[in-house]
N, C-alpha and C. Protein backbone atom coordinates (compact mmCIF):
# COMPACT_ATOMS: atom_id res chain seq x y z
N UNK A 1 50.30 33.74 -26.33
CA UNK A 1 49.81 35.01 -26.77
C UNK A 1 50.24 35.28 -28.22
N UNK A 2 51.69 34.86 -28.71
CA UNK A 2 52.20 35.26 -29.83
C UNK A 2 51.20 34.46 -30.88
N UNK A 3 50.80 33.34 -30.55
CA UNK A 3 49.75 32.05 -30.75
C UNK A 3 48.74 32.59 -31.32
N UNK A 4 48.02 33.40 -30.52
CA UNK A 4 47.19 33.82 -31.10
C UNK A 4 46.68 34.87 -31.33
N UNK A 5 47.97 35.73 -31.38
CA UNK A 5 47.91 37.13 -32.63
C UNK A 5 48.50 36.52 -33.51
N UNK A 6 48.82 35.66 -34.13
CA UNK A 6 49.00 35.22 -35.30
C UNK A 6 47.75 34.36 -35.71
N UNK A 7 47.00 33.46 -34.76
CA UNK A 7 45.60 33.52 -35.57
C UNK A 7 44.94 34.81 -35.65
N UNK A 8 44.78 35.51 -35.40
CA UNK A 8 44.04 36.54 -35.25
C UNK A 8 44.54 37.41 -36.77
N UNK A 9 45.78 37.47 -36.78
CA UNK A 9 46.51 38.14 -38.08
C UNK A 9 45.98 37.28 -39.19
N UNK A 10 45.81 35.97 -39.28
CA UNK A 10 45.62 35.10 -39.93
C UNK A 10 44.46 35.02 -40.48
N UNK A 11 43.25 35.09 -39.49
CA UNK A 11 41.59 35.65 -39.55
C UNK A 11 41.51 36.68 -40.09
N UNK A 12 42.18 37.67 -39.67
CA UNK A 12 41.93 39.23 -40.50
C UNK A 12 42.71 39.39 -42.11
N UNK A 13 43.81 38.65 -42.20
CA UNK A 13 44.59 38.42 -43.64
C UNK A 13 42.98 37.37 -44.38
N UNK A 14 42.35 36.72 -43.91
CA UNK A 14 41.24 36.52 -44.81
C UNK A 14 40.45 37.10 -44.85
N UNK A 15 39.78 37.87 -44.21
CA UNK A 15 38.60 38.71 -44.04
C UNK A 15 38.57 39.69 -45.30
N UNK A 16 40.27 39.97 -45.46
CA UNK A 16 40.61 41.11 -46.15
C UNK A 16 41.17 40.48 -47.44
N UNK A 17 41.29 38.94 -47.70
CA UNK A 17 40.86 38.69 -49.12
C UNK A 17 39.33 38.56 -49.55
N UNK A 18 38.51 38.12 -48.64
CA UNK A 18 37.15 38.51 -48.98
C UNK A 18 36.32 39.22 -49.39
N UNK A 19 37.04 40.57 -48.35
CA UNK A 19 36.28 41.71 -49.01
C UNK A 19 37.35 42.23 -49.89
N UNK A 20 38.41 41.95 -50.79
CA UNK A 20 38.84 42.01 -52.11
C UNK A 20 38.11 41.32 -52.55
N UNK A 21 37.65 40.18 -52.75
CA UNK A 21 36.68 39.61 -53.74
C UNK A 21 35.33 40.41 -53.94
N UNK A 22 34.66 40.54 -52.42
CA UNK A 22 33.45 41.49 -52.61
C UNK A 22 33.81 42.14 -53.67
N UNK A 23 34.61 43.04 -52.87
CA UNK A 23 34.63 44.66 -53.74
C UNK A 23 34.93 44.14 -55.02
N UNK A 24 35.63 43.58 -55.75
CA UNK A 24 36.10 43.37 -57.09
C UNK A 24 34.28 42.88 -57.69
N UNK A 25 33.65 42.04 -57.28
CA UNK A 25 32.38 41.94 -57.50
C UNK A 25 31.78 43.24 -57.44
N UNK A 26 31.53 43.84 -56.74
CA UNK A 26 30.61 45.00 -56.80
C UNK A 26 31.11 46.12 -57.64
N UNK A 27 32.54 46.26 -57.97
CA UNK A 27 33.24 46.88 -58.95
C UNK A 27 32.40 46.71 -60.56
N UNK A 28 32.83 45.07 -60.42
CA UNK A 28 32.36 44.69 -61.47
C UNK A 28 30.84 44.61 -61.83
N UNK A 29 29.61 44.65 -60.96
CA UNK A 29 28.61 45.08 -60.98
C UNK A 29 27.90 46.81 -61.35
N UNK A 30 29.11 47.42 -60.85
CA UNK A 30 29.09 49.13 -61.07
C UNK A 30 29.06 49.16 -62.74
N UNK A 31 29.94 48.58 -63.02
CA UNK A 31 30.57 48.67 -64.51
C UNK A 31 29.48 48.04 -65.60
N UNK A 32 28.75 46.81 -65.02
CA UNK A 32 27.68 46.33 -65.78
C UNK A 32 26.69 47.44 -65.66
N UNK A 33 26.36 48.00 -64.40
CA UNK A 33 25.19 48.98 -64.69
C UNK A 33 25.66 50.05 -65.27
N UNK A 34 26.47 50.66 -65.17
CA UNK A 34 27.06 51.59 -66.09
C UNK A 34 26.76 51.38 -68.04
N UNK A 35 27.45 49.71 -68.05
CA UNK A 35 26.87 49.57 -69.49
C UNK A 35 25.72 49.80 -70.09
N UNK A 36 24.66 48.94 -68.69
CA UNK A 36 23.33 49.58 -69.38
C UNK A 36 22.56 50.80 -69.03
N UNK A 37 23.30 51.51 -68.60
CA UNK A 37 22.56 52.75 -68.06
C UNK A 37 23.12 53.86 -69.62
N UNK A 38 24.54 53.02 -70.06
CA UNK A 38 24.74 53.84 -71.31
C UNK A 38 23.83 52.96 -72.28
N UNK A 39 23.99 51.72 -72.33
CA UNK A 39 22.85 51.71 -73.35
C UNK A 39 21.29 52.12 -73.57
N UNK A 40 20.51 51.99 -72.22
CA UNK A 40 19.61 52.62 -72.48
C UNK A 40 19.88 54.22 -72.83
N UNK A 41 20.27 54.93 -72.52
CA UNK A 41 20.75 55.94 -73.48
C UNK A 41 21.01 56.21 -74.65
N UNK A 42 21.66 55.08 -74.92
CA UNK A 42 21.86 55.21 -76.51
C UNK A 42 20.50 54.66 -77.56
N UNK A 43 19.33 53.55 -77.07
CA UNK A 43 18.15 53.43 -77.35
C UNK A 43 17.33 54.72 -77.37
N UNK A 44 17.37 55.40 -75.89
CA UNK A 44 16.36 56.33 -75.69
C UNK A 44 16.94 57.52 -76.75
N UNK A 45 18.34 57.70 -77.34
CA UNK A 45 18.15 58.90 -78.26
C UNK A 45 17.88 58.66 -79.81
N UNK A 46 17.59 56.97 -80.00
CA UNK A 46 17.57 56.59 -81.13
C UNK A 46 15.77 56.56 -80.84
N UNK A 47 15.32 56.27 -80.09
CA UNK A 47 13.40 56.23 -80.09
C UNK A 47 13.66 58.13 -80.48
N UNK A 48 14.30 59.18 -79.52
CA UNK A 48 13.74 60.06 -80.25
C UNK A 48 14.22 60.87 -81.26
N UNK A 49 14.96 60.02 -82.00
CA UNK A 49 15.34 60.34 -83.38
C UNK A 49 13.93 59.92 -84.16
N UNK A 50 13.51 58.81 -83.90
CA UNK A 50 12.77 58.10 -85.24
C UNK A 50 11.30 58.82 -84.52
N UNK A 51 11.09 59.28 -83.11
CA UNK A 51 9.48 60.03 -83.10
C UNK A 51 9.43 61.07 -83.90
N UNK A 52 10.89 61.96 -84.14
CA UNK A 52 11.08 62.93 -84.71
C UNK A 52 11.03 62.79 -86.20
N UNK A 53 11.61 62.25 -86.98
CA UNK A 53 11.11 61.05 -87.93
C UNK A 53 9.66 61.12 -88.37
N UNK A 54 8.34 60.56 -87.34
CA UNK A 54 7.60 60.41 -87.48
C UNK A 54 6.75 61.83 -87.56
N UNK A 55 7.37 62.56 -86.53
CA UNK A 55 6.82 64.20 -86.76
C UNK A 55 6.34 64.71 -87.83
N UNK A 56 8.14 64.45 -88.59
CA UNK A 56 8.13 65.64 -90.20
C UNK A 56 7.08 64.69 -90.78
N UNK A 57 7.14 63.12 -90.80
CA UNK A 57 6.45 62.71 -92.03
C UNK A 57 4.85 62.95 -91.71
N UNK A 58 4.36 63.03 -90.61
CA UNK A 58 2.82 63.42 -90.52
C UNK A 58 2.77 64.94 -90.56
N UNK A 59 3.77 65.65 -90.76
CA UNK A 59 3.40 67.12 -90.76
C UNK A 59 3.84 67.35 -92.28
N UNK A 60 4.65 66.49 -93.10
CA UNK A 60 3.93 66.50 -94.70
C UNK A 60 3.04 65.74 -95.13
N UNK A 61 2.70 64.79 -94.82
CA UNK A 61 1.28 63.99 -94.82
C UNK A 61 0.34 65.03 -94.43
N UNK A 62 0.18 66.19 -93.43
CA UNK A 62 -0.37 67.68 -93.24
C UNK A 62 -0.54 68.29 -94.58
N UNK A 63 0.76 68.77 -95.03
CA UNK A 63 0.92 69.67 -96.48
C UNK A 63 0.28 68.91 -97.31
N UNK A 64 0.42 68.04 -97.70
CA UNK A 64 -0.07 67.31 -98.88
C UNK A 64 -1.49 67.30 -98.84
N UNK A 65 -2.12 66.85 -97.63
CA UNK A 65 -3.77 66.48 -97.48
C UNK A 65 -4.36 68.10 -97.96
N UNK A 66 -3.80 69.14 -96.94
CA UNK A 66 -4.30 70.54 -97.27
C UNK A 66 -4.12 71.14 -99.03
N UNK A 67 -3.11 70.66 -99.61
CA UNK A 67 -2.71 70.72 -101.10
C UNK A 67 -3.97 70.41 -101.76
N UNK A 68 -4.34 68.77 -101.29
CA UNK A 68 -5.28 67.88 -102.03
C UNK A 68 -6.38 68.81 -101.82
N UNK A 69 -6.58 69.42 -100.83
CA UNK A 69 -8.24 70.07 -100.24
C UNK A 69 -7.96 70.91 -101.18
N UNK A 70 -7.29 71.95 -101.36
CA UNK A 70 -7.19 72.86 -102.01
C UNK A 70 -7.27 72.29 -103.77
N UNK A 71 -6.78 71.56 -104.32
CA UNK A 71 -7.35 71.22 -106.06
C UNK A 71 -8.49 70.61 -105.85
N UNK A 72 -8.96 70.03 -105.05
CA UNK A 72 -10.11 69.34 -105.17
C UNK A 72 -11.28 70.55 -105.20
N UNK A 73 -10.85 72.05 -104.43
CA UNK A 73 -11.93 72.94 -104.37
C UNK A 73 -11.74 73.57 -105.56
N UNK A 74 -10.75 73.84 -106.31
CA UNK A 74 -10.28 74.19 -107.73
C UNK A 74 -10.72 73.28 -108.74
N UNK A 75 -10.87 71.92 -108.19
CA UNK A 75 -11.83 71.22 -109.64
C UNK A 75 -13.09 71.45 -109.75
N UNK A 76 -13.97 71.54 -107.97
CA UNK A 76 -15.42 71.71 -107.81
C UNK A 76 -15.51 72.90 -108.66
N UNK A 77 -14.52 73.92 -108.57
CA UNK A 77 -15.53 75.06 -108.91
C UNK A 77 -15.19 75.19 -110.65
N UNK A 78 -13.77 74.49 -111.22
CA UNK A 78 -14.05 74.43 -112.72
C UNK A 78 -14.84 73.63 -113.71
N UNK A 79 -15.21 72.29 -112.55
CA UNK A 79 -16.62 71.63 -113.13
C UNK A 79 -17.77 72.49 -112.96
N UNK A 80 -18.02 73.33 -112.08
CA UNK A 80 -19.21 73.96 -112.06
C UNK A 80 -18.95 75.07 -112.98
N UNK A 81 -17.80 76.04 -113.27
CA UNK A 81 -17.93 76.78 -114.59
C UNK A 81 -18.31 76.09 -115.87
N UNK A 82 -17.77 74.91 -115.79
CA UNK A 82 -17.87 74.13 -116.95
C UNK A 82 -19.56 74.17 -117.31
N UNK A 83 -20.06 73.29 -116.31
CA UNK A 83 -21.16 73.04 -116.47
C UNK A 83 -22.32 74.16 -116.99
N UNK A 84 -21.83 75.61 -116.03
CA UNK A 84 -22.50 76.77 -116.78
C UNK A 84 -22.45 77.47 -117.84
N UNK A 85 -21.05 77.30 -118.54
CA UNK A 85 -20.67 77.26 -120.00
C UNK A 85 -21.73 75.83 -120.62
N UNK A 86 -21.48 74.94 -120.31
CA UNK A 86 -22.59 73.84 -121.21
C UNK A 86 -23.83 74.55 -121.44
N UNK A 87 -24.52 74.53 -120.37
CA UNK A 87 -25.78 75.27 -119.76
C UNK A 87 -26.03 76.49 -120.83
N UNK A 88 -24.82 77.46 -120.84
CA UNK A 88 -25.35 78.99 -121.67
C UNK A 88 -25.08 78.18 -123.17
N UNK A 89 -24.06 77.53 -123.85
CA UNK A 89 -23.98 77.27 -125.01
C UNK A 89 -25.22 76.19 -125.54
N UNK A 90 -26.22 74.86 -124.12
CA UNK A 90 -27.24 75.10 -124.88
C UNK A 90 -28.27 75.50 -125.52
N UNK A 91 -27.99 76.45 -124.71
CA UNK A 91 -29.17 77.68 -125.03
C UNK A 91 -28.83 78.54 -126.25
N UNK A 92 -28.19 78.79 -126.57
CA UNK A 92 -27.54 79.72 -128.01
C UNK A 92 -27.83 78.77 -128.82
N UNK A 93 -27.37 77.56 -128.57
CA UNK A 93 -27.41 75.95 -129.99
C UNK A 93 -29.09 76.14 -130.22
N UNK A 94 -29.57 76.34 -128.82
CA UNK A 94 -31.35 75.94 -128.63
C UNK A 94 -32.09 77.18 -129.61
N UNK A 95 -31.39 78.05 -129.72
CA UNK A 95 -32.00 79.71 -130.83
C UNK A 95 -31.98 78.98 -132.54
N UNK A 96 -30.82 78.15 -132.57
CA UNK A 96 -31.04 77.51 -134.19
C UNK A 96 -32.67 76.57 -134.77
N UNK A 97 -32.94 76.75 -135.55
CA UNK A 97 -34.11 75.17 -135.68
C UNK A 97 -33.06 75.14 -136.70
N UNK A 98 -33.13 73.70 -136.90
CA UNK A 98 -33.12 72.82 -138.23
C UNK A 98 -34.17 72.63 -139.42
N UNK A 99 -34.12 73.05 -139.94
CA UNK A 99 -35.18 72.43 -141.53
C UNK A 99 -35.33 71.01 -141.24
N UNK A 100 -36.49 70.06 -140.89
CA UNK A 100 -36.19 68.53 -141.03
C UNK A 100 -36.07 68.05 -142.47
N UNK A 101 -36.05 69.16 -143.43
CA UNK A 101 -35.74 68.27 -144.69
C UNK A 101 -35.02 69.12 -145.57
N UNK A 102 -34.16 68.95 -145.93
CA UNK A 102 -32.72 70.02 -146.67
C UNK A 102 -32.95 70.60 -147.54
N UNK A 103 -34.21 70.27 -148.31
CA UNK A 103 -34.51 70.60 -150.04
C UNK A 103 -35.24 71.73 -149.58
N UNK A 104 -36.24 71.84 -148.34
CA UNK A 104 -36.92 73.40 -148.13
C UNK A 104 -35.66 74.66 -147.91
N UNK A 105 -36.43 75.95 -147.94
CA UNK A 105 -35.82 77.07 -147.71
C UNK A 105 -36.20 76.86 -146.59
């Protein structure tokens, strides 16, 4: 009997280095997912740093385009003053004749 509660002690003294090994494995598995559960974290706040990033620069790529609309409607309309200043000054030039020959009055 003493026989074999000492196998029996003997069976269970391994059982119970085994599952020390388990567990030290699955310890050590906790700890790997842990790493990447912080690294994807640390990716996912760097993607939304740089969407944010991408925000401001298309919302001044915004300002700028609306800027451009705006001189471009400020040139249309000072070429078209222009053009109606040409327009009235040839008409005032058009009231002169010329003499075609200098020696007449």
């Amino acid at each position: 009997m003493i026989g074999d509660s000492v196998d029996r002690v003997e069976a269970g003294t391994a059982l119970v280095g085994d599952a020390r090994l388990t567990m030290a494995e699955i310890v050590g598995q906790v700890r790997r997912v842990s790493d990447l559960i912080g690294e994807i974290g640390a990716a996912s706040s760097e993607q939304s740093t740089g969407i944010g990033q991408v925000g401001d620069a298309i919302m001044q790529l915004d300002q700028v385009t609306q800027q451009n609309a705006a001189l471009v409607e400020e040139s249309a309309a000072a070429a078209e003053s222009l053009k109606s200043q040409a327009e009235q000054l040839s008409r005032v030039v058009a009231a002169f004749q010329l003499a075609s020959d200098p020696a007449q009055p």
